[in-house]
N, C-alpha and C. Protein backbone atom coordinates (compact mmCIF):
# COMPACT_ATOMS: atom_id res chain seq x y z
N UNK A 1 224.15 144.67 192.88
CA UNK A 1 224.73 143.34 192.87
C UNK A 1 225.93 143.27 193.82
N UNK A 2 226.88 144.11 193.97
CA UNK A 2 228.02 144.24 194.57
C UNK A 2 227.73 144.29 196.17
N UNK A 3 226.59 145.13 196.27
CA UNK A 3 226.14 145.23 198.25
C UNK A 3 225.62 143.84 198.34
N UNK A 4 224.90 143.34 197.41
CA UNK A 4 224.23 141.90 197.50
C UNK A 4 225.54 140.95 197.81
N UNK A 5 226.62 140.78 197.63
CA UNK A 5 227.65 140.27 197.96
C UNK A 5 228.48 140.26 198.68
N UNK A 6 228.41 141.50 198.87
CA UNK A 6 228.80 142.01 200.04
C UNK A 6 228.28 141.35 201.50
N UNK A 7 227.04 141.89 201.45
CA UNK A 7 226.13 141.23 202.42
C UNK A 7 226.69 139.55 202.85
N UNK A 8 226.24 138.98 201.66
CA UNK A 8 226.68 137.66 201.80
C UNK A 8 227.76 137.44 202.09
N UNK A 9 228.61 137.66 201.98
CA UNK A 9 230.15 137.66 202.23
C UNK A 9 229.95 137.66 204.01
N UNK A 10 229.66 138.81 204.10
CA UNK A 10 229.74 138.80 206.08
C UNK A 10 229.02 138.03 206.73
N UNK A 11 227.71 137.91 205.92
CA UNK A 11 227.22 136.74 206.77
C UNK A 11 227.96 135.63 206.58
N UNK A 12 228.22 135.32 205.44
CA UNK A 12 228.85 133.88 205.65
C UNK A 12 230.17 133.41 206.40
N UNK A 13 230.94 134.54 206.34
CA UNK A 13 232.16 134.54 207.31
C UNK A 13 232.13 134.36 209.17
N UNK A 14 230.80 135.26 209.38
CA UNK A 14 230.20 135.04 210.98
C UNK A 14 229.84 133.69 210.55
N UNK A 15 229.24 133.03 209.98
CA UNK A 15 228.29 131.42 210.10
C UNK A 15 229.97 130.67 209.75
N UNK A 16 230.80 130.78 209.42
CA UNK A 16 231.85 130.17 209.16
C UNK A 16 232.61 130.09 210.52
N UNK A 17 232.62 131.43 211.03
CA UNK A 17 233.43 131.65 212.32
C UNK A 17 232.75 130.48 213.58
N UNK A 18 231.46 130.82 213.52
CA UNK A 18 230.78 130.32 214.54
C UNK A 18 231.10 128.43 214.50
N UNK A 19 231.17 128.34 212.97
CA UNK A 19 231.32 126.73 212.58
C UNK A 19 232.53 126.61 213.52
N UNK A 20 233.59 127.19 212.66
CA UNK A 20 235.15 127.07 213.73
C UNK A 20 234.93 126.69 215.20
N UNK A 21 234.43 128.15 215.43
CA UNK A 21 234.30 127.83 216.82
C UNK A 21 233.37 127.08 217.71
N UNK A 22 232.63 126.52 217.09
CA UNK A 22 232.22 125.18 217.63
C UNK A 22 233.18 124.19 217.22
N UNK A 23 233.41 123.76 216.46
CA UNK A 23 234.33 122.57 216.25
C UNK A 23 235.53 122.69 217.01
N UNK A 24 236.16 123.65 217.57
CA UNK A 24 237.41 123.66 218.08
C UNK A 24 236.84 124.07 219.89
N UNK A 25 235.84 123.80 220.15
CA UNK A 25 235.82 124.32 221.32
C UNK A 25 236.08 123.67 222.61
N UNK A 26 236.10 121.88 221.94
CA UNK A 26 236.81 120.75 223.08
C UNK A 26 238.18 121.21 223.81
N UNK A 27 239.05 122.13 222.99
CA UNK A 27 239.89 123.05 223.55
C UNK A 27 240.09 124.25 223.74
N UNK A 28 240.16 124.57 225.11
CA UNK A 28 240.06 126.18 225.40
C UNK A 28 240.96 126.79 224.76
N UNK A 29 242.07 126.50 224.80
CA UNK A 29 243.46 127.41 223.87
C UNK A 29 243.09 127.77 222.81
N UNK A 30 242.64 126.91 222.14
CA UNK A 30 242.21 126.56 220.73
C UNK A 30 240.82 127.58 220.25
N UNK A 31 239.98 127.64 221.34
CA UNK A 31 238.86 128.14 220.85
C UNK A 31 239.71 130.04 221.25
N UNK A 32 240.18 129.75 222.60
CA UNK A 32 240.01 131.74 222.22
C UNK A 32 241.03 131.76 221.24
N UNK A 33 242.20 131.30 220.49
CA UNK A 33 243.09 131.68 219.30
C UNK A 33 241.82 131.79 218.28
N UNK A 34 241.32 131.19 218.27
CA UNK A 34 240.36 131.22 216.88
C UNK A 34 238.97 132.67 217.03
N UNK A 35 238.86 132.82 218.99
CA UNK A 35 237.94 133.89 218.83
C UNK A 35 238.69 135.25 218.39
N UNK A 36 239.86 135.09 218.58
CA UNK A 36 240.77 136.10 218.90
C UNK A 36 241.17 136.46 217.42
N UNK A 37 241.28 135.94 216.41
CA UNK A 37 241.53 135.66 215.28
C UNK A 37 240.20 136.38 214.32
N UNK A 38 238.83 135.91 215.35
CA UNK A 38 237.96 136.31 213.76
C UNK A 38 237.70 138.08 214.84
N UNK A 39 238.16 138.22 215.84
CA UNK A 39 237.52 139.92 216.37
C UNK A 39 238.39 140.96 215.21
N UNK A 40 240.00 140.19 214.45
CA UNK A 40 240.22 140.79 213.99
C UNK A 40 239.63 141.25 211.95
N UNK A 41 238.83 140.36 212.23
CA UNK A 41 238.19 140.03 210.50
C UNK A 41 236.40 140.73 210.75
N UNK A 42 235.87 140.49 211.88
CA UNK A 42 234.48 140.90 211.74
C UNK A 42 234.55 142.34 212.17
N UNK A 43 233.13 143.00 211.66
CA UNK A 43 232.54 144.47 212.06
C UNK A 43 232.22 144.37 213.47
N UNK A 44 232.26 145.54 214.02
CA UNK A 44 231.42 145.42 215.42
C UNK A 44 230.19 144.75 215.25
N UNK A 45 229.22 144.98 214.44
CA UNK A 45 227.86 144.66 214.85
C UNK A 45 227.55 142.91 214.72
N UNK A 46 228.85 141.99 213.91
CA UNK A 46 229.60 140.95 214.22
C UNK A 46 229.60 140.37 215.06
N UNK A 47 230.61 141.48 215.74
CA UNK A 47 231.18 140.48 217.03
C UNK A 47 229.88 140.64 217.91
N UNK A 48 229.08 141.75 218.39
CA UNK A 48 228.34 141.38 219.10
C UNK A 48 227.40 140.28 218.74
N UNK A 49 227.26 139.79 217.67
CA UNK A 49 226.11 139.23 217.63
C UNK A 49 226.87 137.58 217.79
N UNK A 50 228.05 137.69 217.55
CA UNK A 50 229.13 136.81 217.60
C UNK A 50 229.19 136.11 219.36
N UNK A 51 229.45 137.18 219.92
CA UNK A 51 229.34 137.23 221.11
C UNK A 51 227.62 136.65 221.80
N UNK A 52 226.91 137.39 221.18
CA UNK A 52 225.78 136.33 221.79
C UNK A 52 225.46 135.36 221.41
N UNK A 53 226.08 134.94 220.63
CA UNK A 53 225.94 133.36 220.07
C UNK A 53 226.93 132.52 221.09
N UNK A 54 227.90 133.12 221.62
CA UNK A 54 228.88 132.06 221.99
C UNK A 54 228.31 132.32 223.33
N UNK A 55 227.42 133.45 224.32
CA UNK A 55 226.84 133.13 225.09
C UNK A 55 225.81 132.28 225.69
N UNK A 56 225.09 131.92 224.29
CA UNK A 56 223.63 131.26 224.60
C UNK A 56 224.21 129.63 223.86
N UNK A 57 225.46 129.15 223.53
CA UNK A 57 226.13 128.47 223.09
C UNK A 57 226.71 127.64 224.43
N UNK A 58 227.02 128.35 225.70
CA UNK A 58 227.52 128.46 226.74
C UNK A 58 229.16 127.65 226.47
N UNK A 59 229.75 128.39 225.54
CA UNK A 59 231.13 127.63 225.24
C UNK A 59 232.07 128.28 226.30
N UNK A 60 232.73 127.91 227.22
CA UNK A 60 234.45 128.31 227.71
C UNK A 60 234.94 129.38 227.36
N UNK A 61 234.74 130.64 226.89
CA UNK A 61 234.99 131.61 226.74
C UNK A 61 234.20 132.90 227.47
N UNK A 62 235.22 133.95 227.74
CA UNK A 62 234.48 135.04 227.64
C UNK A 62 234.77 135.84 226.77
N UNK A 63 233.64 136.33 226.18
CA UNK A 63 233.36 137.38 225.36
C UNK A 63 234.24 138.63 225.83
N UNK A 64 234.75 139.20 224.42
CA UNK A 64 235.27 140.35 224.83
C UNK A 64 234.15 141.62 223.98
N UNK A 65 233.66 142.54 225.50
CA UNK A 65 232.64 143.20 224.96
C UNK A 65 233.21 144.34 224.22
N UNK A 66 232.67 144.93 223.15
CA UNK A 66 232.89 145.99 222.52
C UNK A 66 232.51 147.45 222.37
C-alpha cells in the first residue's frame, strides 16, 4: 500500500509540475523559476521525462540535461 502511494505521489507531482509549467509559460522568467524549482523536488528519471515533455511541448526553455 505504501509503494502504491508512493508511486502516485510522483506521478502526480510531475503531472502537477507540467500543469505549472504550462500555465506560467506566457512568461519566460516565470517558467524557468518554476522549472528550476521542481529539478529541485523530482528524481532523475523525472526530470528527464520532464524534460521531454517540455521539448515536444516546444515551450521557451532549455532543458537542463542530466
Amino acid at each position: 500500500m505504501c509503494d502504491f502511494y508512493k508511486k502516485n505521489m510522483k506521478e502526480s507531482f510531475l503531472e502537477y509540475t507540467k500543469y505549472i509549467l504550462d500555465k506560467v509559460s506566457f512568461d519566460k522568467d516565470l517558467l524557468k523559476k518554476e522549472y528550476f524549482k521542481s529539478l529541485k523536488l523530482l528524481q532523475l528519471e523525472e526530470i528527464n521525462q520532464l524534460n521531454t515533455w517540455i521539448q515536444g511541448k516546444g515551450l521557451q526553455l532549455q532543458p537542463i540535461l542530466v
